[in-house]
N, C-alpha and C. Protein backbone atom coordinates (compact mmCIF):
# COMPACT_ATOMS: atom_id res chain seq x y z
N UNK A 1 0.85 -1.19 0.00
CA UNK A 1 0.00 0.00 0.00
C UNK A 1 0.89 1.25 0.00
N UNK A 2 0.12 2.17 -0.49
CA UNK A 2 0.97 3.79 -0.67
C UNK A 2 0.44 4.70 -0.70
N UNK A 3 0.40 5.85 0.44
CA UNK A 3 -0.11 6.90 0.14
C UNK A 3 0.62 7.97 -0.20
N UNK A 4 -0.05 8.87 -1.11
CA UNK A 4 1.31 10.21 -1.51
C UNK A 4 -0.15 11.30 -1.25
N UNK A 5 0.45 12.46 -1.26
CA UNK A 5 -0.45 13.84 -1.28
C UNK A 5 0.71 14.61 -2.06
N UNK A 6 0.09 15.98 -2.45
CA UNK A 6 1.24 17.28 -2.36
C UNK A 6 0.66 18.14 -1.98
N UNK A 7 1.46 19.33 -1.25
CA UNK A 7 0.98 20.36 -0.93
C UNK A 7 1.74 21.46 -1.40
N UNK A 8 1.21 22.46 -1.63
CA UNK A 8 1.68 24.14 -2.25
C UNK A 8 1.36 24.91 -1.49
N UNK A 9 1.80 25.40 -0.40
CA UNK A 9 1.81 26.22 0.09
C UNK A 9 1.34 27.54 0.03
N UNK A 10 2.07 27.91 -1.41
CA UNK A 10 1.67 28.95 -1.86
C UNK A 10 0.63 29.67 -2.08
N UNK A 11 0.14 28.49 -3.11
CA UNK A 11 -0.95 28.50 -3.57
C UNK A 11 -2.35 28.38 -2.49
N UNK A 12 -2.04 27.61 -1.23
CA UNK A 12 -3.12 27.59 -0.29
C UNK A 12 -2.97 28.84 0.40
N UNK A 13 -1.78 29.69 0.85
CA UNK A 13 -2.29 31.26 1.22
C UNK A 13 -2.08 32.28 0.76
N UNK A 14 -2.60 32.51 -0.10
CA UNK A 14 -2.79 33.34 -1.58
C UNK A 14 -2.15 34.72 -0.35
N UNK A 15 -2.90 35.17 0.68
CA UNK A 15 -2.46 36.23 1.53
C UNK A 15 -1.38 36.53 1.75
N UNK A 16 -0.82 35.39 2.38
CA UNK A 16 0.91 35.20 3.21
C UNK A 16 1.79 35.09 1.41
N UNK A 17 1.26 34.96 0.57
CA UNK A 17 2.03 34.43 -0.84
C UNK A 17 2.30 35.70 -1.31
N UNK A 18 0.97 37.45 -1.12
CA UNK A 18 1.14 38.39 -1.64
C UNK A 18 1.93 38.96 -1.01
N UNK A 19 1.90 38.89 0.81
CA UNK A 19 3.02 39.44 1.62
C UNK A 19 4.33 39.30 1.32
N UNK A 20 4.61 37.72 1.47
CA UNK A 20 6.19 37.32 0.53
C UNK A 20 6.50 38.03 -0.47
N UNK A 21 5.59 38.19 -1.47
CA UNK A 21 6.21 38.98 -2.82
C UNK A 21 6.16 40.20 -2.44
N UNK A 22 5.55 41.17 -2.25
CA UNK A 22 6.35 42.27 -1.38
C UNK A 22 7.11 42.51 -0.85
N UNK A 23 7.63 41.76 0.25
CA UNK A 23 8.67 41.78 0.97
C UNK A 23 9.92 41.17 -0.36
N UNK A 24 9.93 40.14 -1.01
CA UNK A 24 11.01 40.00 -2.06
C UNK A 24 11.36 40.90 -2.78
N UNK A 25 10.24 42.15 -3.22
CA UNK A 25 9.91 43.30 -4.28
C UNK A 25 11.04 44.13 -3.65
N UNK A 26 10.74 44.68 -2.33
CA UNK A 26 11.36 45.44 -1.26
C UNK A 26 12.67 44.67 -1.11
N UNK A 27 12.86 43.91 -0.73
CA UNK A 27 14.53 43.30 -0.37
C UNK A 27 14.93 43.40 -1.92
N UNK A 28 14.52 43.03 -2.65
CA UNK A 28 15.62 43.61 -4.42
C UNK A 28 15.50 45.02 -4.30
N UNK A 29 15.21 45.55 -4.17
CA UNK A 29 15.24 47.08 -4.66
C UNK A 29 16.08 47.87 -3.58
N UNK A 30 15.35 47.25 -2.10
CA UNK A 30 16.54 48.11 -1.30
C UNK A 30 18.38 47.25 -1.99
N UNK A 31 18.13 46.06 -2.64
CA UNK A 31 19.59 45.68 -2.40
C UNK A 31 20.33 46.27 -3.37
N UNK A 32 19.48 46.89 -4.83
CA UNK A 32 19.61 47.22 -5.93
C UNK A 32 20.06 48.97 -5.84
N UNK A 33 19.57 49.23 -5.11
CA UNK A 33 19.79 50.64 -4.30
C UNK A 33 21.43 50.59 -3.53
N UNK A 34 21.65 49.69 -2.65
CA UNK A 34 22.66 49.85 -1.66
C UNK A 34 23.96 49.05 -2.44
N UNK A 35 23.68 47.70 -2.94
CA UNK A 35 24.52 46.97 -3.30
C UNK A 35 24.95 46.74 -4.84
N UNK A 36 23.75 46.87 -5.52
CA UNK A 36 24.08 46.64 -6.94
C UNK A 36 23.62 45.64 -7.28
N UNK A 37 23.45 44.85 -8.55
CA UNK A 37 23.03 43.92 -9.29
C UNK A 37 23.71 42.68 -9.24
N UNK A 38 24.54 42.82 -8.49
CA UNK A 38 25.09 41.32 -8.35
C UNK A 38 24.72 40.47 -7.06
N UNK A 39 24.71 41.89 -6.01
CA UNK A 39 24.45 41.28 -4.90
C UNK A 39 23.46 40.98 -4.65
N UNK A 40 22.58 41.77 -5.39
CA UNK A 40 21.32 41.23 -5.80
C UNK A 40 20.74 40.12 -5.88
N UNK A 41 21.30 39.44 -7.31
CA UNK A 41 21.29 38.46 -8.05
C UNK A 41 21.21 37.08 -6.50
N UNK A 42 22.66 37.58 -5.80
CA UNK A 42 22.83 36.48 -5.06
C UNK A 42 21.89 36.22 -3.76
N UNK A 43 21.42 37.84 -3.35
CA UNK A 43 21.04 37.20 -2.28
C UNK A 43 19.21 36.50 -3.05
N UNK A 44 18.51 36.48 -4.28
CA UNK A 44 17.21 36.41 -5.00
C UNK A 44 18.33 34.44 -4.52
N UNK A 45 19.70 34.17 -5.24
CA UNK A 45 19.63 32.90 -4.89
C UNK A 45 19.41 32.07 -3.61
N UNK A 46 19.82 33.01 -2.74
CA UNK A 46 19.84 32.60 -1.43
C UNK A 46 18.58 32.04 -0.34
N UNK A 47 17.53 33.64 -1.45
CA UNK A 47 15.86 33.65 -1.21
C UNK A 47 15.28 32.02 -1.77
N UNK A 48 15.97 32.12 -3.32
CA UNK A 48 15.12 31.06 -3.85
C UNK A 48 15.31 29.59 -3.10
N UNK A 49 16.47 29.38 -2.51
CA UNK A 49 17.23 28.54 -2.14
C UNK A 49 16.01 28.05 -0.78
N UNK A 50 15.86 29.03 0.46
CA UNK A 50 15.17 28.81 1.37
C UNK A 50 13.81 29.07 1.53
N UNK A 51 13.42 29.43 0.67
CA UNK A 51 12.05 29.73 0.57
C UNK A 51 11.29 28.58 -0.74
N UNK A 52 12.48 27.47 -1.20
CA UNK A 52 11.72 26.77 -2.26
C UNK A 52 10.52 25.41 -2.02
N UNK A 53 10.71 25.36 -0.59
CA UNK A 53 9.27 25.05 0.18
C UNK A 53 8.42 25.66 0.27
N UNK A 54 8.17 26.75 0.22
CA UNK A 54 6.95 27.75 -0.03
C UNK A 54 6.37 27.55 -1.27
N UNK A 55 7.53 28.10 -2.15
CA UNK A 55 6.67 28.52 -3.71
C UNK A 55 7.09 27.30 -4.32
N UNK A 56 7.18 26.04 -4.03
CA UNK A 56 7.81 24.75 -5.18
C UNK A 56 6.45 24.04 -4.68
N UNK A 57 5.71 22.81 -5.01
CA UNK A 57 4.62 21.89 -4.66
C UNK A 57 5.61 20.89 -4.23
N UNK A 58 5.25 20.53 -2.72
CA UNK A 58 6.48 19.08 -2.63
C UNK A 58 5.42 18.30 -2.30
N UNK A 59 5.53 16.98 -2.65
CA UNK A 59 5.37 15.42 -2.75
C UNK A 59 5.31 14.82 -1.82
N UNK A 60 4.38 14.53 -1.10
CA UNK A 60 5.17 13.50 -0.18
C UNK A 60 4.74 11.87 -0.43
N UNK A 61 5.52 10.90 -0.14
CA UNK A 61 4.73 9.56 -0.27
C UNK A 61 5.44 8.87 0.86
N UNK A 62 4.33 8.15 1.27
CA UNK A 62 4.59 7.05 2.25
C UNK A 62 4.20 5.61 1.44
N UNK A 63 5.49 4.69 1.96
CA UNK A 63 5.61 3.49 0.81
C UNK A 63 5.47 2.48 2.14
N UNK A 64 5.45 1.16 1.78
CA UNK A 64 5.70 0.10 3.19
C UNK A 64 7.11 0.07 3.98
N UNK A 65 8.01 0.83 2.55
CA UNK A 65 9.42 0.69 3.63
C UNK A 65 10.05 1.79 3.39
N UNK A 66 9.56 3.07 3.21
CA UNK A 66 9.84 4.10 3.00
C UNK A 66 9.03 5.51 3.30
N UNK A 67 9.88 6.73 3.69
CA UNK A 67 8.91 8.01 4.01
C UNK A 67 9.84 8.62 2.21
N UNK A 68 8.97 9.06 1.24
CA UNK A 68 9.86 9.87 0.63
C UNK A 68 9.29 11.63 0.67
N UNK A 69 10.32 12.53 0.67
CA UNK A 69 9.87 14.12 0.61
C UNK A 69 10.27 14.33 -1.28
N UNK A 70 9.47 14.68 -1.82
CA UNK A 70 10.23 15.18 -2.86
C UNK A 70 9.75 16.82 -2.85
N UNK A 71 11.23 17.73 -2.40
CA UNK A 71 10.92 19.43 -2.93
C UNK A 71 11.24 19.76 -4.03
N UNK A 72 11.26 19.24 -5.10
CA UNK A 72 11.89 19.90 -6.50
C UNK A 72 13.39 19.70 -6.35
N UNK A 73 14.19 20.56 -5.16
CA UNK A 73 15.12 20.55 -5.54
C UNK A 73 16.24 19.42 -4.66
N UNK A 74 15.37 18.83 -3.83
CA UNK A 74 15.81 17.96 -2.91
C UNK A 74 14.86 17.36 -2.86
N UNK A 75 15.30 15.59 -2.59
CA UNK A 75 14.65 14.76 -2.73
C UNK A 75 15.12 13.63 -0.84
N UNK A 76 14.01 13.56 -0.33
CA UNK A 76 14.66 13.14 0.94
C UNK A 76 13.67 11.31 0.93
N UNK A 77 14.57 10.59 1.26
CA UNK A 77 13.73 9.02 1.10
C UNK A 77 14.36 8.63 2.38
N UNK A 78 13.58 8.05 3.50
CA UNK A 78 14.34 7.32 4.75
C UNK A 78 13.14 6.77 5.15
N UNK A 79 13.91 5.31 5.26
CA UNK A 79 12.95 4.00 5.54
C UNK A 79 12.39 4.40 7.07
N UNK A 80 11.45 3.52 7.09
CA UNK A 80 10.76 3.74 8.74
C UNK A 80 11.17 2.74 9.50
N UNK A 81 12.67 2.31 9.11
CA UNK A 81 13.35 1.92 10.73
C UNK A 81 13.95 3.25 11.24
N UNK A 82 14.09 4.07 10.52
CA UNK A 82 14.85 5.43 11.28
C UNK A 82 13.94 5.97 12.36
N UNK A 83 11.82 6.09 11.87
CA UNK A 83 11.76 6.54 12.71
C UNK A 83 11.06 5.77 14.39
N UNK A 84 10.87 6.21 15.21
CA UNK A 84 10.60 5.63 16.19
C UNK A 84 9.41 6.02 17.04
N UNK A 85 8.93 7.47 16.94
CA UNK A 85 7.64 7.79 17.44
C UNK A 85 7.13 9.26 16.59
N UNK A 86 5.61 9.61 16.65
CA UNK A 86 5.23 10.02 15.54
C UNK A 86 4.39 11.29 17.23
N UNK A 87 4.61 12.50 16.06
CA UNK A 87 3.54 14.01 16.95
C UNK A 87 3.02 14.51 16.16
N UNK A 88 1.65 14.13 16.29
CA UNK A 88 0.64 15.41 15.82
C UNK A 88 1.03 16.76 15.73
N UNK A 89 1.03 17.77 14.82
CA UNK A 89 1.42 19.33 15.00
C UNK A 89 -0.36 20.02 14.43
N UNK A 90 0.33 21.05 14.71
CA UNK A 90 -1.17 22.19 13.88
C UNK A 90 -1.34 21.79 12.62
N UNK A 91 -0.01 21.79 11.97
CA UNK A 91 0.14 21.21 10.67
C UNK A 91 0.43 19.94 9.86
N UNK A 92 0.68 18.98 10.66
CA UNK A 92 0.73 18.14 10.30
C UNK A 92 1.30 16.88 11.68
N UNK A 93 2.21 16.01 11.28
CA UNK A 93 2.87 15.15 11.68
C UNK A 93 4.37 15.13 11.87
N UNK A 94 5.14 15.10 12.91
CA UNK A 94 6.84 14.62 12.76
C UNK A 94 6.79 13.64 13.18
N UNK A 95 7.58 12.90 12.20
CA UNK A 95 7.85 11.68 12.74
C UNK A 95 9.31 11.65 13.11
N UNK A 96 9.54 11.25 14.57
CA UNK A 96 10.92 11.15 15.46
C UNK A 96 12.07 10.04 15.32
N UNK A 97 12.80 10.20 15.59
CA UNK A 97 14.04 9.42 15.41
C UNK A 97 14.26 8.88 16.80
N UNK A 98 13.29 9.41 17.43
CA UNK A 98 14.03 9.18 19.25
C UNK A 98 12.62 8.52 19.84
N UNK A 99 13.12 7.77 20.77
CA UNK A 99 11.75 6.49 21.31
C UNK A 99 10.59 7.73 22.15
N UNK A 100 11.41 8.79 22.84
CA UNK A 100 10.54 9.34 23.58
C UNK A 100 10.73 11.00 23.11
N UNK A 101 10.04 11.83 23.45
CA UNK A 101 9.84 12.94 23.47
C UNK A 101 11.44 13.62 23.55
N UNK A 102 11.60 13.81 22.65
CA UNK A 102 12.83 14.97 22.69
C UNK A 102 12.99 16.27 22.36
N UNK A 103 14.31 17.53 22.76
CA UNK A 103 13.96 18.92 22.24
C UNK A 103 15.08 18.32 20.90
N UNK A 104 15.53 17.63 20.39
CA UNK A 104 15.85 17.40 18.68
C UNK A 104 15.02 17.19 17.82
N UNK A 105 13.59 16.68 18.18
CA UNK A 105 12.77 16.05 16.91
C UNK A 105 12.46 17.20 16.06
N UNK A 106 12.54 18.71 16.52
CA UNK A 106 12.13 19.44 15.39
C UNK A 106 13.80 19.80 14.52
N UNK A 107 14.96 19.32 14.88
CA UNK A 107 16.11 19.42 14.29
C UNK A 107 16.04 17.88 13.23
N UNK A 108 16.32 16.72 14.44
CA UNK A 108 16.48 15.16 14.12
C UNK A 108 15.05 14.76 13.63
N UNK A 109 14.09 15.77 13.55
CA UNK A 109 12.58 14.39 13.04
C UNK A 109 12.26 15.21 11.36
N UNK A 110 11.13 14.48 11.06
CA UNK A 110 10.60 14.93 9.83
C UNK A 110 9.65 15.18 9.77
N UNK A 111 8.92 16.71 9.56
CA UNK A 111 7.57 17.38 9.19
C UNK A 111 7.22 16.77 8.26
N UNK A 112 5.65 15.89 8.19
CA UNK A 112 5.34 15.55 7.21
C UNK A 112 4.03 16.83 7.12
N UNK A 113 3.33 17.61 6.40
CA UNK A 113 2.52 18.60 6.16
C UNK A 113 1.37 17.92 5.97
N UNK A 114 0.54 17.62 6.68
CA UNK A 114 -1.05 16.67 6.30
C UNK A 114 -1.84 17.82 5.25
N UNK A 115 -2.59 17.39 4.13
CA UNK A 115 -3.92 17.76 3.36
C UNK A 115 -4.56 17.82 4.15
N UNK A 116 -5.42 18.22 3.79
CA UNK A 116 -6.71 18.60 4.80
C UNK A 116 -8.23 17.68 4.59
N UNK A 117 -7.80 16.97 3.49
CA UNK A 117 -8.95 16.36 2.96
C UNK A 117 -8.47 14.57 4.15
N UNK A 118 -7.62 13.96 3.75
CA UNK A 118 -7.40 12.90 4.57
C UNK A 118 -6.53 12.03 5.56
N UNK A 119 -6.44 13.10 6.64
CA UNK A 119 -5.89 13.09 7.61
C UNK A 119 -5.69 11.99 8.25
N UNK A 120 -6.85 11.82 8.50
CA UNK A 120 -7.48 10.39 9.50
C UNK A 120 -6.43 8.97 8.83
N UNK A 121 -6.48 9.35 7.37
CA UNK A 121 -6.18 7.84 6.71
C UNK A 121 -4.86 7.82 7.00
N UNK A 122 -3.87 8.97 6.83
CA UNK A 122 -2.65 9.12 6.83
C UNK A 122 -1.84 8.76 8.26
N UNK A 123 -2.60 9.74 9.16
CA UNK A 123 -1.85 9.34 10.12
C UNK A 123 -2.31 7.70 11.07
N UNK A 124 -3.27 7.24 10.30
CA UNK A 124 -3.62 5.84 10.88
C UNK A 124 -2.45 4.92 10.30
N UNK A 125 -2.34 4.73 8.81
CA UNK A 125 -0.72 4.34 8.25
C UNK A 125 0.33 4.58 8.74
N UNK A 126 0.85 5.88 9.55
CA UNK A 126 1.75 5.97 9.78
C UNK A 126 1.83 5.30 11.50
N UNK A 127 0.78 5.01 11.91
CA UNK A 127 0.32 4.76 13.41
C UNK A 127 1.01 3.21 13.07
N UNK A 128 0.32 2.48 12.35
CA UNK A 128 0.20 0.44 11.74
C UNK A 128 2.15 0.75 11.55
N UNK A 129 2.32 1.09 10.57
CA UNK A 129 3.73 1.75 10.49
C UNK A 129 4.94 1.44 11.55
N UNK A 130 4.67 2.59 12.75
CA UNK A 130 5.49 2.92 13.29
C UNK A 130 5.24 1.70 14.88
N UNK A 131 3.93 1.05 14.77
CA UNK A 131 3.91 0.19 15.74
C UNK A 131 4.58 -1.28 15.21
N UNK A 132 4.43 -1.01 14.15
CA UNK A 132 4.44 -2.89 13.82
C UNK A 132 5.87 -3.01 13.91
N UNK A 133 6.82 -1.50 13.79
CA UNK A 133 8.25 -1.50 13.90
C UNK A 133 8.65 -1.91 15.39
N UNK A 134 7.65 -1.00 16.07
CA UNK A 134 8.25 -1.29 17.88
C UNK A 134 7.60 -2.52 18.34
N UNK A 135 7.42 -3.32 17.50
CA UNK A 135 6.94 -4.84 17.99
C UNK A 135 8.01 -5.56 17.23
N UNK A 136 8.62 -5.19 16.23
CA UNK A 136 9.93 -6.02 15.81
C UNK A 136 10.99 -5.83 16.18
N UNK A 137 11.43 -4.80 17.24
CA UNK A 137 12.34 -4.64 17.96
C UNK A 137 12.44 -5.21 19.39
């Protein structure tokens, strides 16, 4: 079995998406003003670089022996012996690397971003998942 979703960010807060481009509008122009066109250039790479979770659609799929992220420009695949316990967020799910509650899981774990349409199904898979692992250990 396999479930995948994607989510766009972007595109779901059209609001926070017009703010960003303003604020990008404003950071080129003040840089274009102070620094010039090169520095420009670099820091738009720097923008595109960390902000390409926002404006890129990433992928996610959950496989029987695999979590994969695909962002466009990075592609992240790690089997579910890595992880070991799973947290509900506002937004979604991390799944942890550590048996119990730690302050690393938002460094060491992985945001998975839930849809909004099927939640229930997702994180029940990842529940069958992450138990059937701590019964083979």
């Amino acid at each position: 079995m396999e479930i995948s979703w994607q989510i766009h960010l972007a595109k779901e807060n059209i609001r926070k998406t017009i703010l960003v481009g303003c604020f990008l509008l404003f950071v080129s122009i003040f840089f274009i003003i102070f620094y010039g066109i090169i520095l420009t250039l670099v820091a738009w790479g720097f923008l595109f670089i960390t902000l390409n979770a926002y404006f890129l659609p990433t992928k996610y799929t959950l496989t029987e022996t695999e979590v994969i992220i695909d962002k466009k420009l990075v592609k992240n695949r790690l089997p579910w012996s890595h992880f070991k316990k799973y947290y509900i967020t506002n937004n979604g799910v991390v799944l942890s690397p550590f048996s119990r509650r730690n302050f690393l899981d938002n460094f060491r774990g992985l945001h998975l971003i839930l849809p909004k349409t099927n939640q229930a199904e997702i994180i029940e898979f990842i529940k069958q998942k992450l138990d059937k692992q701590e019964n083979l250990v």
